[in-house]
C-alpha atoms as a PDB file:
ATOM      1  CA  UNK A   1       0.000   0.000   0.000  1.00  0.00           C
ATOM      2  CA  UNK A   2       1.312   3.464  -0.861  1.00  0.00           C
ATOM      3  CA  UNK A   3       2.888   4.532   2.353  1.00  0.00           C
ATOM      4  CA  UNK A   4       1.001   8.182   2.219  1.00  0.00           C
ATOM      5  CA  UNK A   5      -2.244   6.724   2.216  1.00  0.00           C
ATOM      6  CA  UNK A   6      -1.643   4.292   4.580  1.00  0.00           C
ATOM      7  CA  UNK A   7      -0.021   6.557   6.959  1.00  0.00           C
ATOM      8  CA  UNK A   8      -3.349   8.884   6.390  1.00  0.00           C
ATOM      9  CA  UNK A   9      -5.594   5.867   7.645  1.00  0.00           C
ATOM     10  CA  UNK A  10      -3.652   5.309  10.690  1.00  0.00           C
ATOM     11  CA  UNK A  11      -3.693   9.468  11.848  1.00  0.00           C
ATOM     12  CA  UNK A  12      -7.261   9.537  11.264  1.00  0.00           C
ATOM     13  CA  UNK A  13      -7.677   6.015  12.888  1.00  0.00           C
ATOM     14  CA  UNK A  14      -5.701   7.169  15.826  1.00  0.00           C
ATOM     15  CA  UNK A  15      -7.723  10.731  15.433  1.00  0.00           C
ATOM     16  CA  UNK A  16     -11.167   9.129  15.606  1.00  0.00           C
ATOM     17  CA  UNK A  17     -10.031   6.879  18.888  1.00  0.00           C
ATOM     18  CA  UNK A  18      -8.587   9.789  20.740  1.00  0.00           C
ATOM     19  CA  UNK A  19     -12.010  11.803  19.865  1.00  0.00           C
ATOM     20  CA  UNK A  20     -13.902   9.009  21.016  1.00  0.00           C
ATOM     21  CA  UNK A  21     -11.692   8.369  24.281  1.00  0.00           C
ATOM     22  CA  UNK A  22     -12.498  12.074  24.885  1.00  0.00           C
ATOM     23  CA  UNK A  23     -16.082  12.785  24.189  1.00  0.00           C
ATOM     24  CA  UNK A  24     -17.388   9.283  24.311  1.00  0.00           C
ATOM     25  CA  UNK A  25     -15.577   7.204  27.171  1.00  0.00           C
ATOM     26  CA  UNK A  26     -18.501   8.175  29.857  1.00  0.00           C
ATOM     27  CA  UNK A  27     -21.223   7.098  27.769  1.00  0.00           C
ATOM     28  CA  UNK A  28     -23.034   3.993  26.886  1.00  0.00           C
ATOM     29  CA  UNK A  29     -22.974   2.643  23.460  1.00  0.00           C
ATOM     30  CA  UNK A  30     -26.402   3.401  22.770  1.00  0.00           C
ATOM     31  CA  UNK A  31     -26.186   7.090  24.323  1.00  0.00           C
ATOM     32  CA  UNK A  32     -22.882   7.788  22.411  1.00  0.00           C
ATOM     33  CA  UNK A  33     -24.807   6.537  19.115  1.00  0.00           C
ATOM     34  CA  UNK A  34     -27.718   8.748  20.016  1.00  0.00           C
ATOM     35  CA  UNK A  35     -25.494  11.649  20.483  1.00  0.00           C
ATOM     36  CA  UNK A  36     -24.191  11.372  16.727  1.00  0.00           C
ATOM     37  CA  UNK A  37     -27.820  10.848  15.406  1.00  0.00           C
ATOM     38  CA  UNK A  38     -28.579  14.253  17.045  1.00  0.00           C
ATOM     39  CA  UNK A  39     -26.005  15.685  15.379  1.00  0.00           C
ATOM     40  CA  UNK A  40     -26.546  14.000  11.805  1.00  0.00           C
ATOM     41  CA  UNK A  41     -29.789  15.591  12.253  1.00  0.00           C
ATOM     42  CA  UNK A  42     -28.717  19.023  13.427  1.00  0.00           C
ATOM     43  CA  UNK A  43     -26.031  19.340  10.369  1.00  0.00           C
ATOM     44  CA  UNK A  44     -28.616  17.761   7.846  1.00  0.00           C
ATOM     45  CA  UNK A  45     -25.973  15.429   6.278  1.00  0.00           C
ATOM     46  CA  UNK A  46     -26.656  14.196   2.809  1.00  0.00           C
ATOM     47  CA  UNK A  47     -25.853  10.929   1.926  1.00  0.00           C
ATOM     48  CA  UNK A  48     -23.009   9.478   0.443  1.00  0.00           C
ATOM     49  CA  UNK A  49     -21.358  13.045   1.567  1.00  0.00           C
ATOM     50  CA  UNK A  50     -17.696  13.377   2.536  1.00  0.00           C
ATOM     51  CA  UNK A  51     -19.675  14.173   5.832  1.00  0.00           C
ATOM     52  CA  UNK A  52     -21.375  10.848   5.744  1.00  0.00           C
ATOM     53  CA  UNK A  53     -18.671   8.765   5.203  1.00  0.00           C
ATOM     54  CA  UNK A  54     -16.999  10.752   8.314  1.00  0.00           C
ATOM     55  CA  UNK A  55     -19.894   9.811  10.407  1.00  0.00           C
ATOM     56  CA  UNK A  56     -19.863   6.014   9.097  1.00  0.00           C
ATOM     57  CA  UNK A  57     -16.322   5.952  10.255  1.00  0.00           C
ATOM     58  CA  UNK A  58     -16.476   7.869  13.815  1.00  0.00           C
ATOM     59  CA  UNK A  59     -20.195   4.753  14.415  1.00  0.00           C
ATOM     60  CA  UNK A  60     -17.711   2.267  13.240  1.00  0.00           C
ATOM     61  CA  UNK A  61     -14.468   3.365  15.776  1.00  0.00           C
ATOM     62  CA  UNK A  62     -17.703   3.906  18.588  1.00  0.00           C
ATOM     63  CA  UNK A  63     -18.334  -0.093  18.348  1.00  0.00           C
ATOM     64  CA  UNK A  64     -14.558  -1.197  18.352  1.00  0.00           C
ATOM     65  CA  UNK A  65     -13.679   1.263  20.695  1.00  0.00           C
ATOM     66  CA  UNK A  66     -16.858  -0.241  23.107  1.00  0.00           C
ATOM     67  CA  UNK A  67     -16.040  -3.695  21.749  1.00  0.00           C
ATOM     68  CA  UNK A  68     -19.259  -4.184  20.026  1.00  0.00           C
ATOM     69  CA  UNK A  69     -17.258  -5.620  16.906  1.00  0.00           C
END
């Protein structure tokens, strides 16, 4: 794998589990997942959207960081 992109994944990988550890470590799985549905909603995200994707990575980092996956 080129060594730019891969080095890319792991900062944002290592982004998204430090933003979880900070915002979501208090919360239940189900209250963190409600708190990024609330804020889908307030931003009005379209679908397929860089935005969306963003949000499809930060639910998928929520379940491995609460070891739902």
């Amino acid at each position: 794998m080129n060594k730019k992109i891969k080095s890319f994944i792991n900062k944002r990988d290592e982004e998204l589990k430090k933003f979880i550890e900070d915002n979501f470590k208090e919360l239940s799985l189900e209250q963190s997942l409600e708190m990024i549905i609330q804020a889908e909603k307030e931003i009005d995200v379209s679908p397929n959207s860089n935005l969306d994707n963003q949000f499809v990575a930060l639910r998928l980092a929520l379940y491995e960081y609460k070891g739902e996956v």
